[in-house]
PDB file of N, CA and C in Angstrom:
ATOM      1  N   UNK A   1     125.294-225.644  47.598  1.00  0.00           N
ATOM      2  CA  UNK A   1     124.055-224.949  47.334  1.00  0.00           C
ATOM      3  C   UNK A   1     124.367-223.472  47.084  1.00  0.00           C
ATOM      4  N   UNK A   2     124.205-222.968  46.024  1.00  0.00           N
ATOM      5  CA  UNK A   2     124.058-221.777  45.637  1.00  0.00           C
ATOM      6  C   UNK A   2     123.135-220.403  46.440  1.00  0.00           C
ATOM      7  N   UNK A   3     123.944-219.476  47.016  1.00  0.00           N
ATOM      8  CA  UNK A   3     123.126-218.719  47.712  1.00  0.00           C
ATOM      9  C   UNK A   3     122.080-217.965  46.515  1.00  0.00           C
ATOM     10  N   UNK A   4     120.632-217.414  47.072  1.00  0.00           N
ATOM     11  CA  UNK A   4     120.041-216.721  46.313  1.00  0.00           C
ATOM     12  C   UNK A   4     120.631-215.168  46.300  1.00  0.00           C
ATOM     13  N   UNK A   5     120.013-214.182  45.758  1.00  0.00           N
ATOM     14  CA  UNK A   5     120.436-212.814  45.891  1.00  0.00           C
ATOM     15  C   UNK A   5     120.743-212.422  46.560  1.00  0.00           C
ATOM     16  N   UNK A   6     119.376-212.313  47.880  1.00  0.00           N
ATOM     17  CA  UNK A   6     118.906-211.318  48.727  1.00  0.00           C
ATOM     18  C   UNK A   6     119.426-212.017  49.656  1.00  0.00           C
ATOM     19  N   UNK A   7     119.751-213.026  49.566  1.00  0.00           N
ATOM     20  CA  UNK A   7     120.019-213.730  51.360  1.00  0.00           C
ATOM     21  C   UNK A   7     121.221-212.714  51.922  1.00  0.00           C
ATOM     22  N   UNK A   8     122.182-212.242  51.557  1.00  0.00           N
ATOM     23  CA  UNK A   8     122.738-211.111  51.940  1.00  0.00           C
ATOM     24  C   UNK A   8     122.248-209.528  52.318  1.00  0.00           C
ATOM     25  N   UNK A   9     121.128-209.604  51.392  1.00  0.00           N
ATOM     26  CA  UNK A   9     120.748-208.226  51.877  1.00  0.00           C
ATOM     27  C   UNK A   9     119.784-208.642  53.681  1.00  0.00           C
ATOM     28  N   UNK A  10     119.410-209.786  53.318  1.00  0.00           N
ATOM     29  CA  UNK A  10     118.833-210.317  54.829  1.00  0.00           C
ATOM     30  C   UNK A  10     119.460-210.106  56.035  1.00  0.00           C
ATOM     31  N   UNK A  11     120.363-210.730  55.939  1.00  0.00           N
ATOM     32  CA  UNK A  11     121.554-210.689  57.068  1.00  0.00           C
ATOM     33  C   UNK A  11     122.350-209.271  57.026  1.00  0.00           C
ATOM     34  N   UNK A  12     122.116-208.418  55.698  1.00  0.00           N
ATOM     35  CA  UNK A  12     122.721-207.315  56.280  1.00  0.00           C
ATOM     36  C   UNK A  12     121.307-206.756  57.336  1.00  0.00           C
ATOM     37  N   UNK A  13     120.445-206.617  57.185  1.00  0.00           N
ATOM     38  CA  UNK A  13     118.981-205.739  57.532  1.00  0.00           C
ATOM     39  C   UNK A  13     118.883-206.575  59.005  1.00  0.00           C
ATOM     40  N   UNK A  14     119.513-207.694  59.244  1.00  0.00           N
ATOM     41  CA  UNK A  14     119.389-207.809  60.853  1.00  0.00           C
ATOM     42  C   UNK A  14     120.469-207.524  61.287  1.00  0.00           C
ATOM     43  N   UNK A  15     121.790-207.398  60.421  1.00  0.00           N
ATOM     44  CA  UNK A  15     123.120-206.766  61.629  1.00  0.00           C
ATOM     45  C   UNK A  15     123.143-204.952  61.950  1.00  0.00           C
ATOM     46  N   UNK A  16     122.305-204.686  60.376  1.00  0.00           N
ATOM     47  CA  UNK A  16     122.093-203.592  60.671  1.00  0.00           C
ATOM     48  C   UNK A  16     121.030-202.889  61.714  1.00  0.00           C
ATOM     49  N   UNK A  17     120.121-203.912  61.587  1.00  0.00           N
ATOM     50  CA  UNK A  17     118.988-203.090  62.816  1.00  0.00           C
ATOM     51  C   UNK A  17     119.264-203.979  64.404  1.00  0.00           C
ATOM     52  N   UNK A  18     120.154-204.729  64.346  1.00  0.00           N
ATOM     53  CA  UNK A  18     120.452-205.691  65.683  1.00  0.00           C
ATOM     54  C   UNK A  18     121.961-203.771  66.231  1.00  0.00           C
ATOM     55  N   UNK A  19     122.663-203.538  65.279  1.00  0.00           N
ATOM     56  CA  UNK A  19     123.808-202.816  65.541  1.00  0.00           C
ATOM     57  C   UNK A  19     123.264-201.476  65.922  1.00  0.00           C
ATOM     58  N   UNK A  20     122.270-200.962  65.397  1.00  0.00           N
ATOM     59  CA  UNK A  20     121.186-199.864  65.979  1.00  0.00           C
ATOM     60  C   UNK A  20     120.456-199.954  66.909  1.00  0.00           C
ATOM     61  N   UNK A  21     120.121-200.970  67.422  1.00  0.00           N
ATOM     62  CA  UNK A  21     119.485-201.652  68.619  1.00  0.00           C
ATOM     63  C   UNK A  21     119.939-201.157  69.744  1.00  0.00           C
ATOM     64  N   UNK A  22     121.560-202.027  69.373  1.00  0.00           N
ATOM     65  CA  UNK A  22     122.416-202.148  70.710  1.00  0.00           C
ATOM     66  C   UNK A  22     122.883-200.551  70.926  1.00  0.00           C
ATOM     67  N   UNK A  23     123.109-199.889  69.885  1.00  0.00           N
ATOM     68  CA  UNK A  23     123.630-198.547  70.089  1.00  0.00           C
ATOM     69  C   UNK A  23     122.673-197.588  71.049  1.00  0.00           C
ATOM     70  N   UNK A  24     121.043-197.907  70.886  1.00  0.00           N
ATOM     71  CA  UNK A  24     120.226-197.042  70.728  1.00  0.00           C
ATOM     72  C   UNK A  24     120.152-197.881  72.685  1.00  0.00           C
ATOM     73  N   UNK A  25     120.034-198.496  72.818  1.00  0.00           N
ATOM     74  CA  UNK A  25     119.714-199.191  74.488  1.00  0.00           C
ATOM     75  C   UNK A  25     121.118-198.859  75.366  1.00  0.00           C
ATOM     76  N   UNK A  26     122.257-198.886  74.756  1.00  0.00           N
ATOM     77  CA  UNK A  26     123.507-198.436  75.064  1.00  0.00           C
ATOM     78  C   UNK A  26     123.603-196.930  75.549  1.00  0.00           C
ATOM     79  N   UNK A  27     122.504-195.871  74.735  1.00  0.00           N
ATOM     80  CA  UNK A  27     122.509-194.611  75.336  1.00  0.00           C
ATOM     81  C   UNK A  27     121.420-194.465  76.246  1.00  0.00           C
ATOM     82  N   UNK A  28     120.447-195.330  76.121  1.00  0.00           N
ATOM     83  CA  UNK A  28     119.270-194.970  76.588  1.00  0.00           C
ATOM     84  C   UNK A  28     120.154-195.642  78.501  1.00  0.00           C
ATOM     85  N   UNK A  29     120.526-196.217  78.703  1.00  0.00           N
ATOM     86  CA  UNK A  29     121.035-197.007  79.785  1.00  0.00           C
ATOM     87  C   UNK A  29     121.957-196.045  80.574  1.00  0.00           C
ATOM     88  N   UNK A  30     122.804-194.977  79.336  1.00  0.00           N
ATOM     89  CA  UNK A  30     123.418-194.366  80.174  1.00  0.00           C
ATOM     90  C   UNK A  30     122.668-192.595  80.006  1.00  0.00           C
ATOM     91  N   UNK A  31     121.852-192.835  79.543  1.00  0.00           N
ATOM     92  CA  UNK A  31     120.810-191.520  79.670  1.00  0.00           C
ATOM     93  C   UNK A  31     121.072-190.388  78.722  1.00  0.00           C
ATOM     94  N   UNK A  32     121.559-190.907  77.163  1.00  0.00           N
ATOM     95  CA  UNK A  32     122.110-190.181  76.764  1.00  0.00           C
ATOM     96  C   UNK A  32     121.581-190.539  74.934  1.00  0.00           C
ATOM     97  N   UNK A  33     120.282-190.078  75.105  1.00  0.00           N
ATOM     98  CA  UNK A  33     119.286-190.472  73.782  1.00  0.00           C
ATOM     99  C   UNK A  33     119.254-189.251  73.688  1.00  0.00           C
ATOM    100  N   UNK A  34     119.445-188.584  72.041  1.00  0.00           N
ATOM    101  CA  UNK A  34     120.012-187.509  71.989  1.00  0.00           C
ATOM    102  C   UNK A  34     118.272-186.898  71.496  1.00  0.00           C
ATOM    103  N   UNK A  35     117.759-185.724  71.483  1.00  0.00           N
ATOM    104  CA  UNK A  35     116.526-185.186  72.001  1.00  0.00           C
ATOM    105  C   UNK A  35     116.359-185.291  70.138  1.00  0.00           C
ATOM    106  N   UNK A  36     117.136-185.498  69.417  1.00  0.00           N
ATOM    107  CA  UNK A  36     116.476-185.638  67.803  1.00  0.00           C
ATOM    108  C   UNK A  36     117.409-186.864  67.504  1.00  0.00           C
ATOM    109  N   UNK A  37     116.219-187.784  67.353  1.00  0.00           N
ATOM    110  CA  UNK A  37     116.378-189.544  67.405  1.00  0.00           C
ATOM    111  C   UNK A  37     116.099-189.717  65.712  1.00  0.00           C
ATOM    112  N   UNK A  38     116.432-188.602  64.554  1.00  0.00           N
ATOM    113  CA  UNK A  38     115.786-189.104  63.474  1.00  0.00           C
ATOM    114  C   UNK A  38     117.107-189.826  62.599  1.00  0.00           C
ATOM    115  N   UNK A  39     118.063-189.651  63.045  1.00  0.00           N
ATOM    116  CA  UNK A  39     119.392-191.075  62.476  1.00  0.00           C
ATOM    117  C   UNK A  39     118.716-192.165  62.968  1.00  0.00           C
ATOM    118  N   UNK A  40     118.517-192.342  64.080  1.00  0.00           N
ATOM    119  CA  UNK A  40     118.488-193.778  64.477  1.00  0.00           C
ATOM    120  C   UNK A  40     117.255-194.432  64.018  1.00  0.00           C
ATOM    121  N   UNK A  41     115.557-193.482  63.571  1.00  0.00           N
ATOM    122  CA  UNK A  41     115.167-193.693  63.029  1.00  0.00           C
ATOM    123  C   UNK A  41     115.537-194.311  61.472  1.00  0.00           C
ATOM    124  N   UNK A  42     116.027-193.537  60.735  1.00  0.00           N
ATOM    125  CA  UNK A  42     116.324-193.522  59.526  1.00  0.00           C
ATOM    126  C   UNK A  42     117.131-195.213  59.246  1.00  0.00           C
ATOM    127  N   UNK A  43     118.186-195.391  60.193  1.00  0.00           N
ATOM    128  CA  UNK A  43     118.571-196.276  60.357  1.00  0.00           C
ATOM    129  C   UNK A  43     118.091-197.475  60.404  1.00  0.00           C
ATOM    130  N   UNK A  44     116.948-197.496  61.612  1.00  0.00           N
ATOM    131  CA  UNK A  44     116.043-198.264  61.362  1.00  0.00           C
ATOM    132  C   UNK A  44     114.813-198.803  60.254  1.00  0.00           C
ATOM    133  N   UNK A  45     115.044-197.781  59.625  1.00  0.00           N
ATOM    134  CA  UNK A  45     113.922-197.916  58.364  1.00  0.00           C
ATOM    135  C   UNK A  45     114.948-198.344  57.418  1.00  0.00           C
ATOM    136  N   UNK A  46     115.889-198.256  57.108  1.00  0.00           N
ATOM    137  CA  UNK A  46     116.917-198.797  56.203  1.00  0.00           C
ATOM    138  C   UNK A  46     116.832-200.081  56.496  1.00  0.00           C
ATOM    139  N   UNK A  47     116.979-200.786  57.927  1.00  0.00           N
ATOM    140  CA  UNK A  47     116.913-202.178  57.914  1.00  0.00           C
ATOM    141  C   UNK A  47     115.519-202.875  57.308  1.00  0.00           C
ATOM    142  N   UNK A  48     114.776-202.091  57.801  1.00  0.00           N
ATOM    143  CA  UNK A  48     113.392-202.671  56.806  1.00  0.00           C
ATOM    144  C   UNK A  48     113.573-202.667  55.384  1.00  0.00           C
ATOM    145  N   UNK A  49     113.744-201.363  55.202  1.00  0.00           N
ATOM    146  CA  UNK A  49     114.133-201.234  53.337  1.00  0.00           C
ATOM    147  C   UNK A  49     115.144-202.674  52.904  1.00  0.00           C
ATOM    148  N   UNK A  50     116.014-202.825  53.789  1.00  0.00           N
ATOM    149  CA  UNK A  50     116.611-204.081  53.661  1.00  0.00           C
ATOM    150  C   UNK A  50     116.237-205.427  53.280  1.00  0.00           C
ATOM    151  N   UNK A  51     115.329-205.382  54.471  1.00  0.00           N
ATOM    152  CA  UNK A  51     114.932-206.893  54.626  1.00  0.00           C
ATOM    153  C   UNK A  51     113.555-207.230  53.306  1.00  0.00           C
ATOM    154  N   UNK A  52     112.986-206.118  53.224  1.00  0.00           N
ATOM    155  CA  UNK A  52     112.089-206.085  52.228  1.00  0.00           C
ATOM    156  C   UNK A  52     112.450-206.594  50.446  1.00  0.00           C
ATOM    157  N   UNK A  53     113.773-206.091  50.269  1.00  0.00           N
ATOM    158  CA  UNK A  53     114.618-206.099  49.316  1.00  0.00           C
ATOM    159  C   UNK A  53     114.921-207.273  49.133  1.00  0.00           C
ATOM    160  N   UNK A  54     115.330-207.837  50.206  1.00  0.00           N
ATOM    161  CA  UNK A  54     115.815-209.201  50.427  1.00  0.00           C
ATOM    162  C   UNK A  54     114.889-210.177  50.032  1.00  0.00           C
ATOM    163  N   UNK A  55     113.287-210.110  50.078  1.00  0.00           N
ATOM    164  CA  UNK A  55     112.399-211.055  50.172  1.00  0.00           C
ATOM    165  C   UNK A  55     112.585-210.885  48.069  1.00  0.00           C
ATOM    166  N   UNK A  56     112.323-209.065  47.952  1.00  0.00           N
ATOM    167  CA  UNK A  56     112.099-209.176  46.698  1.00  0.00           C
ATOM    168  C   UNK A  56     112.979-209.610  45.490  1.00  0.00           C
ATOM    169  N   UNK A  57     114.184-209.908  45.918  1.00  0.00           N
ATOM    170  CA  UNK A  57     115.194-210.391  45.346  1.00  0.00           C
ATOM    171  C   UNK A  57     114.988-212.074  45.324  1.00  0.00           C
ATOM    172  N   UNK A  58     115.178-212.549  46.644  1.00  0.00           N
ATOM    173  CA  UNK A  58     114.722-213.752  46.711  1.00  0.00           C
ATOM    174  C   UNK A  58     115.976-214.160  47.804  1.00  0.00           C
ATOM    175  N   UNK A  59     115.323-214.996  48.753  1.00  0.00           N
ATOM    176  CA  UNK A  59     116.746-215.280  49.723  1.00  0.00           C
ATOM    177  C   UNK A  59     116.466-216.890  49.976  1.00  0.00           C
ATOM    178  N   UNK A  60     117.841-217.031  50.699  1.00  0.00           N
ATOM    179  CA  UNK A  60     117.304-218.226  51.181  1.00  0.00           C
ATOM    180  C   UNK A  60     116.851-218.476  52.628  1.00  0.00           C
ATOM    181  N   UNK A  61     116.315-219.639  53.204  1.00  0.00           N
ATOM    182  CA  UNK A  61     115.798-219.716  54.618  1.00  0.00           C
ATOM    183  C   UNK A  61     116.059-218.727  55.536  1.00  0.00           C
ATOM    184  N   UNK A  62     117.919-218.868  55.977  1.00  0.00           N
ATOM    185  CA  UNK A  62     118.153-218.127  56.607  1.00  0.00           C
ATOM    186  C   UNK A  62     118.247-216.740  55.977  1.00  0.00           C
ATOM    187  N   UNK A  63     118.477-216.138  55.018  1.00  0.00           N
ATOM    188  CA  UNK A  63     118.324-214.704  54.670  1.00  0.00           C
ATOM    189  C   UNK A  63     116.802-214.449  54.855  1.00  0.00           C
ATOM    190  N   UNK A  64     116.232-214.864  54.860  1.00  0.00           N
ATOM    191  CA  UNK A  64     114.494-215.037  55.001  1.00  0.00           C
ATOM    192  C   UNK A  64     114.401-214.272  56.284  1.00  0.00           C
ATOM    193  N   UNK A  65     115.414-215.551  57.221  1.00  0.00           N
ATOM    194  CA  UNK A  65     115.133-215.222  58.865  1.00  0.00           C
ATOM    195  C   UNK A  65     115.696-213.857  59.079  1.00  0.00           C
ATOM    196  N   UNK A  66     117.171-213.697  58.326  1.00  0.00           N
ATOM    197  CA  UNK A  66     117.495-212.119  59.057  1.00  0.00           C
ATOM    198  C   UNK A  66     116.682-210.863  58.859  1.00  0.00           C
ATOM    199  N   UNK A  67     115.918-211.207  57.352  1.00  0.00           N
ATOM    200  CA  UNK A  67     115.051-210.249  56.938  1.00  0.00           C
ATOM    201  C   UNK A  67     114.370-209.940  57.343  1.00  0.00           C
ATOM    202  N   UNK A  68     113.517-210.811  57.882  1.00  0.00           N
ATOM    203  CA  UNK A  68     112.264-211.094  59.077  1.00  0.00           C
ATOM    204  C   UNK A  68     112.868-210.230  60.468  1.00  0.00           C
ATOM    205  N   UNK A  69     113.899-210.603  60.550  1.00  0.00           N
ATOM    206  CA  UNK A  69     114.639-210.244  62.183  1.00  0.00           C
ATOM    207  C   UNK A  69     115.052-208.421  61.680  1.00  0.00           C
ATOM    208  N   UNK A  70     115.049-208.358  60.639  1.00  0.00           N
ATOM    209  CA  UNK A  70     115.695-206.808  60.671  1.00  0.00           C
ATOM    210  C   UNK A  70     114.081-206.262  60.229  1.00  0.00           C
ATOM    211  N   UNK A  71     113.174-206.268  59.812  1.00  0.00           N
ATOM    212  CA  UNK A  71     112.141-206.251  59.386  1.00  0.00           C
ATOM    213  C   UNK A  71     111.467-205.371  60.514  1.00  0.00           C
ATOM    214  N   UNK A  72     111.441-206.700  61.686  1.00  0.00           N
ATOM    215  CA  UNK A  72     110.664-206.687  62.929  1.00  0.00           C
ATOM    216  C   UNK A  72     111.261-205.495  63.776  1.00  0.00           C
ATOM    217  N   UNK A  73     112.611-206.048  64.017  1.00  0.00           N
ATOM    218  CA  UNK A  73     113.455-204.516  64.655  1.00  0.00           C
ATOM    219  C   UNK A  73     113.337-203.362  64.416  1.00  0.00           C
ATOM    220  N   UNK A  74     113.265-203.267  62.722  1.00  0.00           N
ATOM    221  CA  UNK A  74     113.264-201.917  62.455  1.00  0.00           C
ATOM    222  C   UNK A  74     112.171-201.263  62.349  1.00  0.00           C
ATOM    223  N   UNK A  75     110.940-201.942  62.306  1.00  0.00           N
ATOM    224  CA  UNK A  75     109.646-201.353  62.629  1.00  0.00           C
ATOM    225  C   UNK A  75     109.580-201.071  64.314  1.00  0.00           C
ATOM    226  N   UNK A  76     109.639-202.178  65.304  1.00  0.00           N
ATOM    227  CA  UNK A  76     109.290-201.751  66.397  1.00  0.00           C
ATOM    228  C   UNK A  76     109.748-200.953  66.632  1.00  0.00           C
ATOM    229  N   UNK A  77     111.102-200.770  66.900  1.00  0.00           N
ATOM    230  CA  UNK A  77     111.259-199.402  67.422  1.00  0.00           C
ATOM    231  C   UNK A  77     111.278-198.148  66.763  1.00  0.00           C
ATOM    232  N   UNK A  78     110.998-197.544  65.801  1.00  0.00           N
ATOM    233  CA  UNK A  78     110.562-196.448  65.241  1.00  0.00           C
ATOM    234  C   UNK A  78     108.974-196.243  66.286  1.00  0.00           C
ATOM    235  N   UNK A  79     108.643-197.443  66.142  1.00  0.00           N
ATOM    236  CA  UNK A  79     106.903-197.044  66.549  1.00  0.00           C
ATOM    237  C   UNK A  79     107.174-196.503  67.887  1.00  0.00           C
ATOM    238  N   UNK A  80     107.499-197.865  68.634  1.00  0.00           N
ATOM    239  CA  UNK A  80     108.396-197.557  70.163  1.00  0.00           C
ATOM    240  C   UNK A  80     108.409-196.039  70.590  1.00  0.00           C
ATOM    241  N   UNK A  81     109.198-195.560  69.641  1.00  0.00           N
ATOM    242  CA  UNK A  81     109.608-193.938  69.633  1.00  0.00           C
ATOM    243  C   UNK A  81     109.133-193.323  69.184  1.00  0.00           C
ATOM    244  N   UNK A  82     108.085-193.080  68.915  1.00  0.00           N
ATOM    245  CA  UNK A  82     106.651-192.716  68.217  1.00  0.00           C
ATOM    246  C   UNK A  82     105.568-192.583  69.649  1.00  0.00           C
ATOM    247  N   UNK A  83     105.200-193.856  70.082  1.00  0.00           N
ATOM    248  CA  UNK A  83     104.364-193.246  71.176  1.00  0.00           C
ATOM    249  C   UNK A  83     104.956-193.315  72.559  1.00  0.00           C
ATOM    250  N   UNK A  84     106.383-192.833  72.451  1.00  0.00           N
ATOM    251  CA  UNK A  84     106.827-193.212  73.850  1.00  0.00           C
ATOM    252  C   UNK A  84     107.671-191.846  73.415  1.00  0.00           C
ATOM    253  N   UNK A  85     107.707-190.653  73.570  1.00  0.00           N
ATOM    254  CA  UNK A  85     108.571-189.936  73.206  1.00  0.00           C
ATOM    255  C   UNK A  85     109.753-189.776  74.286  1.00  0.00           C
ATOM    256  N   UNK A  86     109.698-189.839  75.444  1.00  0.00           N
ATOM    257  CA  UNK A  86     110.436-189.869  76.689  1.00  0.00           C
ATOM    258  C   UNK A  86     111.149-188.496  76.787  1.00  0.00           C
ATOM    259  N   UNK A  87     110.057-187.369  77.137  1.00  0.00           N
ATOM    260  CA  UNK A  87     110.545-186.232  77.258  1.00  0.00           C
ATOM    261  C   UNK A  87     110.408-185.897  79.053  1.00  0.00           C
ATOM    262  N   UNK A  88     110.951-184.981  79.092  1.00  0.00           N
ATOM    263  CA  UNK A  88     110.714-184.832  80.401  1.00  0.00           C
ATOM    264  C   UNK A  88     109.716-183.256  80.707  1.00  0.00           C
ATOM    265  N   UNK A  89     109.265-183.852  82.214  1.00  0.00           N
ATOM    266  CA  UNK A  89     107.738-182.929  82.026  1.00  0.00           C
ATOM    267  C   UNK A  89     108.071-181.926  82.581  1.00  0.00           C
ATOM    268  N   UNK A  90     107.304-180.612  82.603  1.00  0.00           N
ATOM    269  CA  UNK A  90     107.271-179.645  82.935  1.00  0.00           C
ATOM    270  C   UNK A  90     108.076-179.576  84.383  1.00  0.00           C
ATOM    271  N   UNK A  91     107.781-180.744  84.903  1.00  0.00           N
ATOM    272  CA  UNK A  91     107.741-180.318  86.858  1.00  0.00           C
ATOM    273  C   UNK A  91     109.042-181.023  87.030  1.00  0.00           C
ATOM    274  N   UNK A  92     109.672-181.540  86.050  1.00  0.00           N
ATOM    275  CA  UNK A  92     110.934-182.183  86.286  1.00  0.00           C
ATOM    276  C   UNK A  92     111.879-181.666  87.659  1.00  0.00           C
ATOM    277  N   UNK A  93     112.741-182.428  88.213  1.00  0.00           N
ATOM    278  CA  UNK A  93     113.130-181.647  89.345  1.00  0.00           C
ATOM    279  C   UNK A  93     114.762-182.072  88.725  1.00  0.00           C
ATOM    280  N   UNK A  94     115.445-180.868  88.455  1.00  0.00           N
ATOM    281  CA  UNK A  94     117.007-181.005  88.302  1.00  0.00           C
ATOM    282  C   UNK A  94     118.006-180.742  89.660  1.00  0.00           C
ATOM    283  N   UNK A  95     118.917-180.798  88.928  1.00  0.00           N
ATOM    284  CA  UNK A  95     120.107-180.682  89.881  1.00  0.00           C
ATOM    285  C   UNK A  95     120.226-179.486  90.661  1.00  0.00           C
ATOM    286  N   UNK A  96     120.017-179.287  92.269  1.00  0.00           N
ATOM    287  CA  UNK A  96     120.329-178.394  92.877  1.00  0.00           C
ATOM    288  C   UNK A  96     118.619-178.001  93.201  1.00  0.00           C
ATOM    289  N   UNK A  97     117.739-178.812  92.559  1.00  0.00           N
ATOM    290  CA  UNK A  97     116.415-178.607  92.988  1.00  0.00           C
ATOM    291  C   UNK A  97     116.175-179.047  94.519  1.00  0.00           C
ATOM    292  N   UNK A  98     115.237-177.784  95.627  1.00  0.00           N
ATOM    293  CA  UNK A  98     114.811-178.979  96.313  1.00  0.00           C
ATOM    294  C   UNK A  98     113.380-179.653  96.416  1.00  0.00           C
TER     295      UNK A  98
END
């Protein structure tokens, strides 16, 4: 069976927004989400641009699915980080605070 076009751009748009994922939970875990998140944005919108591409090209099932899967990723979390900015507040208490 002959792959269609896009079924590659599919599966790239979920390794790409699955590989931004893991990067982006990888800092957040060790507390180290850098205070201008607009790569990882950007990143994430590339996997959409991806998966979108993918449909318009034409894929098959599974390029369908990664498209879908990088699609979904790369929207939620932009939004995610949109109304969750995770700044810290005024009254924060640092190191050497008592």
């Amino acid at each position: 069976m002959a792959s269609k076009p896009g079924t590659k751009l599919g599966i790239g748009a979920l390794l790409l927004a699955l590989g931004c994922f893991l990067a982006w939970f990888r800092l957040n875990r060790l507390s180290g989400i850098p205070a201008d998140r607009t790569l990882f944005v950007l990143v994430f919108l590339a996997a959409v641009g991806l998966g979108v591409a993918a449909f318009v090209r034409g894929t098959t099932w599974y390029g369908g699915l990664g498209a879908l899967g990088g699609i979904f990723i790369g929207a939620l979390i932009p939004f995610t980080v949109y109304v969750s900015p995770q700044q810290l507040g005024e009254e924060a208490i640092g190191v050497g605070d008592t």
